[in-house]
Protein backbone atom coordinates (compact mmCIF):
# COMPACT_ATOMS: atom_id res chain seq x y z
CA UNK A 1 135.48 108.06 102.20
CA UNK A 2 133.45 104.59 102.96
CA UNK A 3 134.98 101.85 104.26
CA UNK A 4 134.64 98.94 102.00
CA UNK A 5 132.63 95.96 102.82
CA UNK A 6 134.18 92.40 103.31
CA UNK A 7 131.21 90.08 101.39
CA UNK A 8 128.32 91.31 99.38
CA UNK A 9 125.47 89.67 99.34
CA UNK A 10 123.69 88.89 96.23
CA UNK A 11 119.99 87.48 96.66
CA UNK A 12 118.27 85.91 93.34
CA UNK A 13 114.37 87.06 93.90
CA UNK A 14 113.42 86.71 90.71
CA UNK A 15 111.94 83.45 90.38
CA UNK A 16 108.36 83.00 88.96
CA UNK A 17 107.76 79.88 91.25
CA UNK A 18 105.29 78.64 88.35
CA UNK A 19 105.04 75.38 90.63
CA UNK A 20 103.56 76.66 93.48
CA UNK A 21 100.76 77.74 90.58
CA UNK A 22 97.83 79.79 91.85
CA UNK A 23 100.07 81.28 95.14
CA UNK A 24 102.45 82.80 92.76
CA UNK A 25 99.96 84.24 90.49
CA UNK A 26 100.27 87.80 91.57
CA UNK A 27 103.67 87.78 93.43
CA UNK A 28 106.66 86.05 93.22
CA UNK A 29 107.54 83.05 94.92
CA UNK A 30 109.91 84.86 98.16
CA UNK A 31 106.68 86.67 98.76
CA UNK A 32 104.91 83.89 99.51
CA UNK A 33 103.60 83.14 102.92
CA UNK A 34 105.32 80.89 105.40
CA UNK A 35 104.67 79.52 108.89
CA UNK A 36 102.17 82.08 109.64
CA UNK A 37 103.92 85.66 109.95
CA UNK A 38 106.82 85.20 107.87
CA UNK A 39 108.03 85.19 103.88
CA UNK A 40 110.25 83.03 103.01
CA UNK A 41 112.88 85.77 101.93
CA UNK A 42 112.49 86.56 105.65
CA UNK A 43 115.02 83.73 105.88
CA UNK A 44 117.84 84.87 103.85
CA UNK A 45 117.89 88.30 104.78
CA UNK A 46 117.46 87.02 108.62
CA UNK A 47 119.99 84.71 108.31
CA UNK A 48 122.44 87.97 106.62
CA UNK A 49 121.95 89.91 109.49
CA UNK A 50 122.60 87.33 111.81
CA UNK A 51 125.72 86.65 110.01
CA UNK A 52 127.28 89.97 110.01
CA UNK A 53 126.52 90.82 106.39
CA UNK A 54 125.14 93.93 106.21
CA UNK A 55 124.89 94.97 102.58
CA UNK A 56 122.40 92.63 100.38
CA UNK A 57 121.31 93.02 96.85
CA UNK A 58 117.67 91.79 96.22
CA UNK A 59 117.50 91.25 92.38
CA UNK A 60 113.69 91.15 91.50
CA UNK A 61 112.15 90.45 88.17
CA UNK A 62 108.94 88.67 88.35
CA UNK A 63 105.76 90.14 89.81
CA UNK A 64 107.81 92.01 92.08
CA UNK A 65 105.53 95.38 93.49
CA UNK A 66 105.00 93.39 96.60
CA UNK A 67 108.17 92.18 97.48
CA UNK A 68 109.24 95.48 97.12
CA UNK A 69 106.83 96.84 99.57
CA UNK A 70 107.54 94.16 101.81
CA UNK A 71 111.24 94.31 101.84
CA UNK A 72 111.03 98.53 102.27
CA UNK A 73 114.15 99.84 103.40
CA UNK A 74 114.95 96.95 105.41
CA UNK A 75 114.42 98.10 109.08
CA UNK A 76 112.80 94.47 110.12
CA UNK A 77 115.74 93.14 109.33
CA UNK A 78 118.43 95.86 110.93
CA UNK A 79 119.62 96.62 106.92
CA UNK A 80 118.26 100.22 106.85
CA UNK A 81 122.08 101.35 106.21
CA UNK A 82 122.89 104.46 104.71
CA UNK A 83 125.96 102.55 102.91
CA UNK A 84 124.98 99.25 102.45
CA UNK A 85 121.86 97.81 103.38
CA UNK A 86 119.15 96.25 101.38
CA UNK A 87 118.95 97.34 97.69
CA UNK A 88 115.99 96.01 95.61
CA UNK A 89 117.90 95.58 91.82
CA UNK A 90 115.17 95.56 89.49
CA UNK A 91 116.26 94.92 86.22
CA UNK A 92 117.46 98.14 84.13
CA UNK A 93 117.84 100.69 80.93
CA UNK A 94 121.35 100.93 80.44
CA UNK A 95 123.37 102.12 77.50
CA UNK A 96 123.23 99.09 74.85
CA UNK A 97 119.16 99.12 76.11
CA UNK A 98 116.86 97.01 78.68
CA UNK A 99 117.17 93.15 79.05
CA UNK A 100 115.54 90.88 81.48
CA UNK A 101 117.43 88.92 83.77
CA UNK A 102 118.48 85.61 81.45
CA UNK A 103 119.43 83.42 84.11
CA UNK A 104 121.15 83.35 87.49
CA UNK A 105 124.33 84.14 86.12
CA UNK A 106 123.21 87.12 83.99
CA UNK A 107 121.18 88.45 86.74
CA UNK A 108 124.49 89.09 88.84
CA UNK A 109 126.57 90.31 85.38
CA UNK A 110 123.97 93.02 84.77
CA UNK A 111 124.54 94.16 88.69
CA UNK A 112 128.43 94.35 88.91
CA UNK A 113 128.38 97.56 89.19
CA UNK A 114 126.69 97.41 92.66
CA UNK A 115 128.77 95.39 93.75
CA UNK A 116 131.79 97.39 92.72
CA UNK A 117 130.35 100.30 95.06
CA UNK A 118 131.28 98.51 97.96
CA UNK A 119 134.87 97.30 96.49
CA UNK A 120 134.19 93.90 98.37
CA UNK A 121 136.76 90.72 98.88
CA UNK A 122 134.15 88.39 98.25
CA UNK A 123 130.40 87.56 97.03
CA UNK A 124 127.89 85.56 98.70
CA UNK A 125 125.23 84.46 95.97
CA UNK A 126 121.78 83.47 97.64
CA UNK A 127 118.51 81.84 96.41
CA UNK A 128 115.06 83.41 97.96
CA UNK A 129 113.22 80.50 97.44
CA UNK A 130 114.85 78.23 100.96
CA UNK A 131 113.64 77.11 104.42
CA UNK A 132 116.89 77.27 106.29
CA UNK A 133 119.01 78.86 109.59
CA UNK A 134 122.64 79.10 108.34
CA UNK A 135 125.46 81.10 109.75
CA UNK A 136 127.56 82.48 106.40
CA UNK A 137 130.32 84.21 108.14
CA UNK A 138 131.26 80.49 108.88
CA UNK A 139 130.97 79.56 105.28
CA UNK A 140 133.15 82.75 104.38
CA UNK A 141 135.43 81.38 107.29
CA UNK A 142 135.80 77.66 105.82
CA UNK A 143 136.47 79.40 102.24
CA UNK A 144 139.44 81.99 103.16
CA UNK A 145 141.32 78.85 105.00
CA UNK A 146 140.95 76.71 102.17
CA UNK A 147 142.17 80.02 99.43
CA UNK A 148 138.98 78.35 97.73
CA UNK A 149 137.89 80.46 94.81
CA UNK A 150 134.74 79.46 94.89
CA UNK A 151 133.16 77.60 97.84
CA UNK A 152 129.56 75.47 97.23
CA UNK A 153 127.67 74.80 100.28
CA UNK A 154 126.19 71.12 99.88
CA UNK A 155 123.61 69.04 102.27
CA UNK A 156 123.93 65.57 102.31
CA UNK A 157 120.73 64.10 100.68
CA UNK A 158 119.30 60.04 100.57
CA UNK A 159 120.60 58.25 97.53
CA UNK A 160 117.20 57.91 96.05
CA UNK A 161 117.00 61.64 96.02
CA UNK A 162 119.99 62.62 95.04
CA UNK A 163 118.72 62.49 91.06
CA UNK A 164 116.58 65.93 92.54
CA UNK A 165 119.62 68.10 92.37
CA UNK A 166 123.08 69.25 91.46
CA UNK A 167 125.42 67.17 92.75
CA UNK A 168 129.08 67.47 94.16
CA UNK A 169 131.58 65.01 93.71
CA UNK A 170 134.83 65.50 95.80
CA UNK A 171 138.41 64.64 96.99
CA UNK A 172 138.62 63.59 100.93
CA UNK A 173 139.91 67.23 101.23
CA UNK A 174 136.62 68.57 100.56
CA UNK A 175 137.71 69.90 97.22
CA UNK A 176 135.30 69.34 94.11
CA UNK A 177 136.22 67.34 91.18
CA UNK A 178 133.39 67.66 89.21
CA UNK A 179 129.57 68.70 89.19
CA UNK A 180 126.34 66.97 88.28
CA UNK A 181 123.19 68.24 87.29
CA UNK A 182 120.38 65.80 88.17
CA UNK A 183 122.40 62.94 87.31
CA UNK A 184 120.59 59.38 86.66
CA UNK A 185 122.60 57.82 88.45
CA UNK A 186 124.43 60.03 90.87
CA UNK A 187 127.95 58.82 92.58
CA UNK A 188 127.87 61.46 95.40
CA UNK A 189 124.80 62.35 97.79
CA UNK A 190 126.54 66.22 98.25
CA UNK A 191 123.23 68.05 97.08
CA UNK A 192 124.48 71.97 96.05
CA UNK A 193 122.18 74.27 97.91
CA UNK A 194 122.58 77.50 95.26
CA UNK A 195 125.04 79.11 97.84
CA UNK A 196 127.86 80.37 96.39
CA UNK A 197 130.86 82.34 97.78
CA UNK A 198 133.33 83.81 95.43
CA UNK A 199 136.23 85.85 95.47
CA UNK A 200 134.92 88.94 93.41
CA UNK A 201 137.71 89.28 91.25
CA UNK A 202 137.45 85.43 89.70
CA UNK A 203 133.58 85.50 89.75
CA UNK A 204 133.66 88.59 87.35
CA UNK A 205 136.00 87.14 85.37
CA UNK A 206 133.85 84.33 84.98
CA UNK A 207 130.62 86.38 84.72
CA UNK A 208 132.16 88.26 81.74
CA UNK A 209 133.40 85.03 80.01
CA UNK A 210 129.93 83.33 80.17
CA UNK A 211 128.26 86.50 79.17
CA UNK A 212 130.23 86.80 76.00
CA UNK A 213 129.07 83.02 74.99
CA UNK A 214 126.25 82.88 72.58
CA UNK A 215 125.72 79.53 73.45
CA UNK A 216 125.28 79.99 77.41
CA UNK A 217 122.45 79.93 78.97
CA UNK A 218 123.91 82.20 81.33
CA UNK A 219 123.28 79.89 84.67
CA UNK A 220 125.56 79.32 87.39
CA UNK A 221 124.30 75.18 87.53
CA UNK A 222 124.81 74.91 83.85
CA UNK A 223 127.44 77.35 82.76
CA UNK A 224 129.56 79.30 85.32
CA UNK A 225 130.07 76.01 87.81
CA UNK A 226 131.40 73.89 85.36
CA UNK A 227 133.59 76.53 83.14
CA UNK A 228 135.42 77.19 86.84
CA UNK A 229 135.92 73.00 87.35
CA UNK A 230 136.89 72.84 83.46
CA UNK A 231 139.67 75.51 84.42
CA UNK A 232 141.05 74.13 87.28
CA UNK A 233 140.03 76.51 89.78
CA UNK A 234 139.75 75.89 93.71
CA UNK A 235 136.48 74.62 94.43
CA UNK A 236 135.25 73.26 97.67
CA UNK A 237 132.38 71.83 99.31
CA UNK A 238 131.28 73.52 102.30
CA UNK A 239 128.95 70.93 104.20
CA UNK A 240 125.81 72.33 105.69
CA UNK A 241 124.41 70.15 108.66
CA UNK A 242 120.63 71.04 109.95
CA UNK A 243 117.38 72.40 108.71
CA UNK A 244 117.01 72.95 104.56
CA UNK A 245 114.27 73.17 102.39
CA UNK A 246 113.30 74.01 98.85
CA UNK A 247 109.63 75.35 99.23
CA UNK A 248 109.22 75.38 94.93
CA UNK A 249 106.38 72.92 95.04
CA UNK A 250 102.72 72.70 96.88
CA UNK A 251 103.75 69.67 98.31
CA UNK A 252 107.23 71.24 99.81
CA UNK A 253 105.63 74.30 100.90
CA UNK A 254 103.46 72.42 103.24
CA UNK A 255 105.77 69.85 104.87
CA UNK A 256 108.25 72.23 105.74
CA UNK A 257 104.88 74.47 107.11
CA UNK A 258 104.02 71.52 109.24
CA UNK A 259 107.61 70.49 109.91
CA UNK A 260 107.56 74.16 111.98
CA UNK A 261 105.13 72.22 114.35
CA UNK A 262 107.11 69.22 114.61
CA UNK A 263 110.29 68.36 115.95
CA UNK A 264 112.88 70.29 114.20
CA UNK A 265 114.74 71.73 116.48
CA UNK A 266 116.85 73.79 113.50
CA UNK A 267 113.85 75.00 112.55
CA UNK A 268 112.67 76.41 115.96
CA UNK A 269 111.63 80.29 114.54
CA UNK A 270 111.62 81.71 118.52
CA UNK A 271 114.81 81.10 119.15
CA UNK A 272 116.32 84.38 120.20
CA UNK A 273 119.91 83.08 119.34
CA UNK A 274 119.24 83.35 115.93
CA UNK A 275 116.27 85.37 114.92
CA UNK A 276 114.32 85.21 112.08
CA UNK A 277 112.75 88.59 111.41
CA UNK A 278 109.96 89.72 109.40
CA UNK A 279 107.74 93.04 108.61
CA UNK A 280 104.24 92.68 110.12
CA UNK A 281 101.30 94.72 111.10
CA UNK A 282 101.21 94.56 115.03
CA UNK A 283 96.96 93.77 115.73
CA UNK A 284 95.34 92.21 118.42
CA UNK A 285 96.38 89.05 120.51
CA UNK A 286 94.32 86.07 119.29
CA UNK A 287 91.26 84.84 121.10
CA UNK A 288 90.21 81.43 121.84
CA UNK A 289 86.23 81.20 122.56
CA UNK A 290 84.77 78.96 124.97
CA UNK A 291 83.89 76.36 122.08
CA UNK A 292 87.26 76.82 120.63
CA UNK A 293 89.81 73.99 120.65
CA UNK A 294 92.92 74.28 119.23
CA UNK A 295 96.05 71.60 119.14
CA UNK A 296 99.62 70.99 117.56
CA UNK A 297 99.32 74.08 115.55
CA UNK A 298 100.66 77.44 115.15
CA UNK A 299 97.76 80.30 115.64
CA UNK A 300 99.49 83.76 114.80
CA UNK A 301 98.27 87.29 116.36
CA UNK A 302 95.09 88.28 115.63
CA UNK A 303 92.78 85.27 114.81
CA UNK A 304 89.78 84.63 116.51
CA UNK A 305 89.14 80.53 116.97
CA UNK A 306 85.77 79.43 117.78
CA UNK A 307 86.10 75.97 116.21
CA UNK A 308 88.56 73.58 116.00
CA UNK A 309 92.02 73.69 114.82
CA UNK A 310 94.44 70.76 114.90
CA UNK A 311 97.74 70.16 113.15
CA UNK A 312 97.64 73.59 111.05
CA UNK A 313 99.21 76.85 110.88
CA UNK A 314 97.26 80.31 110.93
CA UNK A 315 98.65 83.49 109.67
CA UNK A 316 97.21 86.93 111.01
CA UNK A 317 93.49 87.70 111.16
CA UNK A 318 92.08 84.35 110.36
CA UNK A 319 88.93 83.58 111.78
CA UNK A 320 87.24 79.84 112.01
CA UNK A 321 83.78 80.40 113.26
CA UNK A 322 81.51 77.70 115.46
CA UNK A 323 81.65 74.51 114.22
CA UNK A 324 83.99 75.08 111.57
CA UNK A 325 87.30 72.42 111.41
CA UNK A 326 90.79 73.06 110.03
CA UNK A 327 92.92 70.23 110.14
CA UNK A 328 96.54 69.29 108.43
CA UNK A 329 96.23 72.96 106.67
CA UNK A 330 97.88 75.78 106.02
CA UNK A 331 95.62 78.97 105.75
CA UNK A 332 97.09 82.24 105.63
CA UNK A 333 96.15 85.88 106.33
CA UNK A 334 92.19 87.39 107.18
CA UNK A 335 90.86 84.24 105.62
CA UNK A 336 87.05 83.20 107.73
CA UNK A 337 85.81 79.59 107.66
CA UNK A 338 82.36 80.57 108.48
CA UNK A 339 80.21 78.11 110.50
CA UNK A 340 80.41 74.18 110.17
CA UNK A 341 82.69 74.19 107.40
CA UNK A 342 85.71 71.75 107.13
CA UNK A 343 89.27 72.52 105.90
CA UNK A 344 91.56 69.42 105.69
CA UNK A 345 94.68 68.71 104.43
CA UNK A 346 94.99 72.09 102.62
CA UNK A 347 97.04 75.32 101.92
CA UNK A 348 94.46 78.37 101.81
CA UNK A 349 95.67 81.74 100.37
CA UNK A 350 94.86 85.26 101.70
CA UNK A 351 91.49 86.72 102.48
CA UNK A 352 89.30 83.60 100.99
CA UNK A 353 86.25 83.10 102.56
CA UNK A 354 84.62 79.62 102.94
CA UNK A 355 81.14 79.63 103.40
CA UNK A 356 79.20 77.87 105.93
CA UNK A 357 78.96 73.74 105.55
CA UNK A 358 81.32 73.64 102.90
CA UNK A 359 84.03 71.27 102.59
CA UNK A 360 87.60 71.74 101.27
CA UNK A 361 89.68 68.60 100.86
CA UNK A 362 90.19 65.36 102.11
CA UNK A 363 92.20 63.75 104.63
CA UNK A 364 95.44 63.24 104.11
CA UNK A 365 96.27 59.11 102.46
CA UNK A 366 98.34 57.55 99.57
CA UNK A 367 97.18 59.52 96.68
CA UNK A 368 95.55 62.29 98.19
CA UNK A 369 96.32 65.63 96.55
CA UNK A 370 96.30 69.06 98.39
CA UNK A 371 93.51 71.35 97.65
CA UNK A 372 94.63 75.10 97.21
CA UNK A 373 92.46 78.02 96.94
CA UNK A 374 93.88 81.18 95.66
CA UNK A 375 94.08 84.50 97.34
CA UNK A 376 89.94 86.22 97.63
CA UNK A 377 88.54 83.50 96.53
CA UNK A 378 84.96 83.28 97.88
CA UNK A 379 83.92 79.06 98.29
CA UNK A 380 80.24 79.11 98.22
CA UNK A 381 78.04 77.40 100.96
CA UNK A 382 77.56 73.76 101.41
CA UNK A 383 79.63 73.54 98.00
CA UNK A 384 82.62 71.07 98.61
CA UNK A 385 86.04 71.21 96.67
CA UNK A 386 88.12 67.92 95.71
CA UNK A 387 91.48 67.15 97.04
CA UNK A 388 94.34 67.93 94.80
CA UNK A 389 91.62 70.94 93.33
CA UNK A 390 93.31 73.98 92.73
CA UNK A 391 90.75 77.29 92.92
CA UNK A 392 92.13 80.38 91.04
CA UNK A 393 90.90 83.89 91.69
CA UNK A 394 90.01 84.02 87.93
């Protein structure tokens, strides 16, 4: 007989990130790269294990073989269980026939059933897609004292912003009276971070309701959020204070890549009180040559530097040969900036090769786009690509 689990995690890993464009061309957007060895699922599953939930459903959808790899059976990230664990949940064939995940909402109804296994109290519903440390057992904590039904963790945005997101309007008691999605003008600055706990009874409840609407479009934002405030339910904002960042867009992707380098202490990834984990290939220490210069930037195992690097991060195996620059860029695995070529203000994709003297981007100014170049890419010598220029494999 298993013991049942407390909270199930439920991690939406679906997403086709069509704004990060040519880096989510062949995998989906929790695959992608970030801050040199990690994925940015590596934060959501880290931040699981460091907060004593131990049983995680991945739902998947779009472009998902190497996420799949990737995740494994979750031994990076201490959730190789042999009840619980990591699940990848794919959608499925069942009885009435195959459907594709709808919508955020949908993507959890078609999985009740693995969530059932584990006969838990309560369901923690994640995005992939985040830049964040955050402890959820303290979440779960704040909801069972306030017998929520369904607690909302919010961050406090600027004003000017706060037309971005969903937005949570509530009593001094922390309870929510009503919910905004990217409102014009917005009367709150409580910014909903797609972190949901529910007590599992209510949220299938609600799950079956919504599904049963022709007229849903089967979304927690749109649909299940506001049928629970409609009914009167307990809803509270839990406030979040530190680190948080969508990485959907080029531009978000690389500030919160560069914000690793600055000073953000929340976002400190060596910090062996809260770990984030990831799966990589153990290789060689890097190497610095005697020409080599390299400041205010991360440099991960493996790369060999005999230019200069300043104010960039390096994944594994990258190699910037002499005379070569990188500068305000993000490059990521076995990519080689052969001799006297220039990188600046850029993010670089796997195994692309830039050819000697040529020239990618521009410095960074008002109106200065980033230039991306898609995973294998080969940028010919001496030939120079415009900021804001986007380089697909194809």
């Amino acid at each position: 007989m298993f013991k049942k689990k407390e909270c199930v995690a439920m991690l939406l890993a679906g997403g086709q990130g069509s704004r990060l464009y040519v880096l989510t061309s062949r995998l989906a957007k929790p695959a992608v790269s970030f801050g040199g060895k990690y994925r940015i699922i590596d934060f959501p599953l880290s931040n699981c294990v460091n907060s004593g939930i131990d049983t995680v459903g991945v739902l998947t959808q779009y472009q998902p073989l190497l996420l799949n790899d990737y995740i494994g059976n979750g031994l990076p990230w201490d959730l190789d269980r042999t009840f619980g664990g990591v699940k990848i949940l794919p959608p499925y064939q069942g009885r009435d026939g195959a459907d594709w995940y709808r919508g955020t909402a949908n993507a959890i109804y078609q999985n009740m059933q693995f969530i059932d296994r584990y006969d838990p109290d309560y369901v923690i519903v994640l995005s992939g897609d985040h830049i964040y440390k955050m402890d959820y057992s303290a979440m779960l904590a704040f909801h069972k004292r306030r017998g929520a039904d369904c607690t909302i963790a919010v961050i406090d945005v600027p004003l000017e912003e706060a037309s971005r997101f969903g937005i949570m309007s509530t009593r001094d008691d922390g309870s929510i009276w009503k919910f905004s999605e990217k409102p014009k003008n917005p009367d709150s600055t409580k910014a909903s971070m797609g972190i949901y706990i529910f007590n599992k009874k209510k949220l299938f409840s609600y799950l079956e309701a919504d599904e049963k609407d022709p007229q849903s479009s089967n979304d927690f934002g749109k649909n299940v959020i506001p049928a629970m405030l409609a009914a009167g339910e307990k809803m509270f904002a839990y406030p979040f204070v530190g680190y948080w960042k969508d990485v959907g867009t080029i531009a978000s992707l690389w500030e919160a890549n560069m914000d690793m380098l600055g000073e953000h202490p929340e976002l400190q990834l060596n910090d062996d009180k809260w770990r984030i984990y990831s799966r990589h290939e153990a290789c060689a220490p890097h190497f610095i040559g005697k020409e080599g210069m390299v400041s205010n930037s991360s440099v991960t195992e493996g790369c060999e530097i005999y230019g200069e690097v300043r104010g960039s991060v390096l994944g594994p195996g990258v190699r910037v040969m002499p005379g070569a620059r990188v500068i305000d860029s993000v490059i990521m695995s076995d990519v080689t900036v052969c001799e006297g070529a220039e990188i600046r203000y850029s993010i670089i994709d796997s195994e692309v090769t830039v050819g000697k003297n040529a020239r990618v981007g521009a410095d960074r100014g008002d109106g200065v786009g980033i230039a991306v170049i898609g995973a294998g890419v080969r940028v010919a010598d001496n030939e120079q690509i415009a900021p804001g220029a986007m380089l697909d494999p194809d």
